[in-house]
Protein backbone atom coordinates (compact mmCIF):
# COMPACT_ATOMS: atom_id res chain seq x y z
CA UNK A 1 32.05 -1.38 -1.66
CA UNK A 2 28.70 -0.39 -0.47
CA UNK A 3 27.45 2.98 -1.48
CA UNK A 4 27.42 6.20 0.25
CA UNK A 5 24.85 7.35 1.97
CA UNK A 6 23.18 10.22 1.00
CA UNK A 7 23.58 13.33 3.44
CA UNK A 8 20.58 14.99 5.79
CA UNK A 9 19.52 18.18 3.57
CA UNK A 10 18.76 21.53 5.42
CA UNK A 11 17.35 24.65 3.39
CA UNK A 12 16.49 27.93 4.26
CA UNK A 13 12.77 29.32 4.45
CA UNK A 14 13.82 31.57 1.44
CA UNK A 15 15.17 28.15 -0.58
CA UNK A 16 11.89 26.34 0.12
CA UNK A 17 9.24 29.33 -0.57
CA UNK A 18 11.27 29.94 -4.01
CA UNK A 19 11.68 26.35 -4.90
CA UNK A 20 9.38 25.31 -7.95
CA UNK A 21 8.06 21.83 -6.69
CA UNK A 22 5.79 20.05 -8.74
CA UNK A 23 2.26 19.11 -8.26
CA UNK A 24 0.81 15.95 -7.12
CA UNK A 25 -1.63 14.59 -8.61
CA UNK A 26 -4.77 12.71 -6.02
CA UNK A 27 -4.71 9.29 -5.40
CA UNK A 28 -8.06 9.47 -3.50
CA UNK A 29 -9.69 12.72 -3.50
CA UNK A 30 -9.40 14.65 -1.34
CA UNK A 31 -7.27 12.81 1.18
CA UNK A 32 -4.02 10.98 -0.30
CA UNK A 33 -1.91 12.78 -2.52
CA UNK A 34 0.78 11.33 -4.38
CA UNK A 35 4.01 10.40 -1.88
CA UNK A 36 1.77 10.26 0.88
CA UNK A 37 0.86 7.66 3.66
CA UNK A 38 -2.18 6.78 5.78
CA UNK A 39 -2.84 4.59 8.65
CA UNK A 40 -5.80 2.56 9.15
CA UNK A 41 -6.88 1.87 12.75
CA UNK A 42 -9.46 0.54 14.17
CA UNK A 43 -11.20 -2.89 16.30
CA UNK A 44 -10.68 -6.68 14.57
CA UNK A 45 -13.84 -7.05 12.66
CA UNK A 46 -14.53 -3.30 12.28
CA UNK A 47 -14.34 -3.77 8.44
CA UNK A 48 -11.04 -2.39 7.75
CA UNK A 49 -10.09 -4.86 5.12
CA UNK A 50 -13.24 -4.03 3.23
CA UNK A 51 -12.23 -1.10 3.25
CA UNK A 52 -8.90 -1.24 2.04
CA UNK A 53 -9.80 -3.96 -0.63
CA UNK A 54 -12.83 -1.13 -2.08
CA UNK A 55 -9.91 1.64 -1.71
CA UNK A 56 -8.21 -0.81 -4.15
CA UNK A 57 -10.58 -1.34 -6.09
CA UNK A 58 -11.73 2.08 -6.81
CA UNK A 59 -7.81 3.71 -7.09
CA UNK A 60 -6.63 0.34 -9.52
CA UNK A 61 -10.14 1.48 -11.91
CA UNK A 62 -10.91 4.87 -11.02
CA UNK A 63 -13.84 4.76 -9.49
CA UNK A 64 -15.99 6.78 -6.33
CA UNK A 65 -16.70 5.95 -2.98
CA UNK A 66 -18.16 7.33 0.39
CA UNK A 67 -17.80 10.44 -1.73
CA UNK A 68 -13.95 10.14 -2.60
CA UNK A 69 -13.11 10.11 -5.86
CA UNK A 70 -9.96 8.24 -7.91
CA UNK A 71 -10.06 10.52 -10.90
CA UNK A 72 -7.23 7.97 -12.73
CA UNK A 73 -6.38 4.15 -12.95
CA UNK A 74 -3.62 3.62 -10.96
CA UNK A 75 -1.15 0.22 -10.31
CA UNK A 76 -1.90 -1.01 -6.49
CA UNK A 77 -0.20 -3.48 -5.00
CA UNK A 78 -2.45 -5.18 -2.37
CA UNK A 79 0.07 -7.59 0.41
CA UNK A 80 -2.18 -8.90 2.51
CA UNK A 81 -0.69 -11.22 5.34
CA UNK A 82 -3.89 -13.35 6.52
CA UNK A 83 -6.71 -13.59 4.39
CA UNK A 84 -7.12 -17.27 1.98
CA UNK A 85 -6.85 -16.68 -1.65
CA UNK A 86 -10.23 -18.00 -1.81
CA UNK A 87 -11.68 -15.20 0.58
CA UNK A 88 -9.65 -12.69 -1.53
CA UNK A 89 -11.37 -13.97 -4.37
CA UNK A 90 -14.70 -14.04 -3.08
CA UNK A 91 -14.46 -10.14 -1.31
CA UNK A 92 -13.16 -9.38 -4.90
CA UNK A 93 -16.14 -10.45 -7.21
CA UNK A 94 -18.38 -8.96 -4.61
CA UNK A 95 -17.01 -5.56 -4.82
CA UNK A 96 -15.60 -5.71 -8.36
CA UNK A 97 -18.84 -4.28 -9.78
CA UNK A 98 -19.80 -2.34 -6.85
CA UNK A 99 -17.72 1.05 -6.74
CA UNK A 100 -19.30 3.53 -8.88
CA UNK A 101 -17.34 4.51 -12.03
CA UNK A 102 -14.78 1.91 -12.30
CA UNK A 103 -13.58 0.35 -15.10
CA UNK A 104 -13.19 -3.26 -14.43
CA UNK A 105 -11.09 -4.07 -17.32
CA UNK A 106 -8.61 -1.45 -15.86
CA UNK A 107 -9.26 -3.19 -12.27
CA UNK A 108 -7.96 -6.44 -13.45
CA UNK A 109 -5.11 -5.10 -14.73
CA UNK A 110 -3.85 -2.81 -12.38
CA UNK A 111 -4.49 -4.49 -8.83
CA UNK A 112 -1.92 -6.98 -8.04
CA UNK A 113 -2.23 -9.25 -4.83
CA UNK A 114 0.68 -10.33 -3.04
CA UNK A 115 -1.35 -12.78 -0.69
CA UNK A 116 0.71 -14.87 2.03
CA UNK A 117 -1.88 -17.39 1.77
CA UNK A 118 -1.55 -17.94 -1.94
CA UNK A 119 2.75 -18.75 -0.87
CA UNK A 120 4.11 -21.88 -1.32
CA UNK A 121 5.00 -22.59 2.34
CA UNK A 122 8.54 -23.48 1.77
CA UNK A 123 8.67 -19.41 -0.03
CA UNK A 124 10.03 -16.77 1.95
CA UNK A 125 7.67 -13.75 2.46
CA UNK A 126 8.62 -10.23 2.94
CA UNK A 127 9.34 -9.76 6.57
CA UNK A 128 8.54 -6.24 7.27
CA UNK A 129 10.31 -5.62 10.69
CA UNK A 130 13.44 -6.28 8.73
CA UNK A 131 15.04 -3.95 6.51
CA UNK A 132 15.98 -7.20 3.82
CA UNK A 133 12.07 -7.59 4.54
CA UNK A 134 11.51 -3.65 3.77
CA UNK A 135 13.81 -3.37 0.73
CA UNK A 136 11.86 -6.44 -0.70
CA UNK A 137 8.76 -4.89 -1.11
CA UNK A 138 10.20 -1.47 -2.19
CA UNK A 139 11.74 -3.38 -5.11
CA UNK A 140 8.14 -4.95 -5.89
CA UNK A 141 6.84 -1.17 -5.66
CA UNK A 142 9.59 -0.04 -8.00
CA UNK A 143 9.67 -2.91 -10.14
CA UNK A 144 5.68 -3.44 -10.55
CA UNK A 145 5.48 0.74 -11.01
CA UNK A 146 3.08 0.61 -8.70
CA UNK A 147 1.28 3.88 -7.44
CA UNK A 148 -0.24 2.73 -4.44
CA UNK A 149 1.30 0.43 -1.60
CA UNK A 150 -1.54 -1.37 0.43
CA UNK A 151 -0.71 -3.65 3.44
CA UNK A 152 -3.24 -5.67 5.53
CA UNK A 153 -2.48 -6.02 8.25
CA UNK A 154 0.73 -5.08 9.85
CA UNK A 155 0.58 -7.31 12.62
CA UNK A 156 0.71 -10.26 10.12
CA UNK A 157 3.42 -8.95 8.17
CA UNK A 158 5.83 -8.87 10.75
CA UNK A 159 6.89 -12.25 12.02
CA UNK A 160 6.57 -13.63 15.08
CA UNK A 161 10.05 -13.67 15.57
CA UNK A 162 10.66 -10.15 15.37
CA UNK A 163 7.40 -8.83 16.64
CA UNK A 164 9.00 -6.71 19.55
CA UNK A 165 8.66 -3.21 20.81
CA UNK A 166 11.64 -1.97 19.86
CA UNK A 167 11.85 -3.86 16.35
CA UNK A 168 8.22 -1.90 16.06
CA UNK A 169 9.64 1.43 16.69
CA UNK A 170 12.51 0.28 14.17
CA UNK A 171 9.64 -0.36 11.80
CA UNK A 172 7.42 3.02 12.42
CA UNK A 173 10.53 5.40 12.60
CA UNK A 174 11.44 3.44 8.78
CA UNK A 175 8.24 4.29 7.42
């Protein structure tokens, strides 16, 4: 017997101005609260990955960069889809030390890789255009108490297989 599914919930203007809902604390000041998501777009090559893996780096030992600050250690889980353990390795120990009031100690204990490339080929990887794919890596975030979800990049952690428009729209709607 599968469980029910919880009901849409409506309120009133009056409910949700007297409601006393809780803070959330930064992530990254002052852009990503707590229970919030961001998209990263840009060209192949533009640097996004960097980007994401100094992001890491700086929420996982609460550092400051380009100004934004990470006021607490936080977990991260990193999935990347593409990128050689090796190369992850490398980008690591060549940013480790460079975001500005991080404590690596902290780093190496709170940012977890979930690398494709570091897979045993014969290992199924989270598929995220399906929902057993989906559930997966909530589990991981639930499991791991992570507070931040990183994946780079989409496109390679969606199989081929599934990589269609409407599977994507399944995927974005989901999110």
């Amino acid at each position: 017997m599968s469980a029910a599914v919880p009901r849409l919930r409506y309120e009133t203007l009056g409910a949700l101005l007297d409601a006393a809902i809780p803070l959330r604390d930064f992530l990254v000041e002052p852009w990503l609260k707590q229970g919030e998501s961001a998209l990263l777009y840009a060209a192949p090559g533009a640097g996004k990955s960097m980007l994401t893996q100094t992001l890491a780096i700086a929420v996982a030992g609460g550092g400051e960069f380009m100004g934004w600050k990470c006021a607490t250690p936080r977990r991260v889980l990193f999935i990347d889809g593409e990128m050689n353990r090796a190369d992850l390795q490398d980008r690591a120990k060549a940013l480790l030390h460079s975001v500005r009031g991080t404590n690596v100690d902290d780093v190496r204990k709170n940012l977890v890789f979930l690398a494709r490339q570091s897979q045993h080929p014969d290992t199924e990887f989270p598929d995220l255009a399906t929902p057993e794919g989906q559930q997966s890596v909530i589990r991981h975030v639930q499991a791991g108490k992570f507070d931040l979800l990183i994946l780079d990049n989409f496109s390679t952690l969606v199989t081929a297989r599934t990589r269609t428009p409407q599977r994507h729209s399944t995927i974005s709607s989901s999110s």
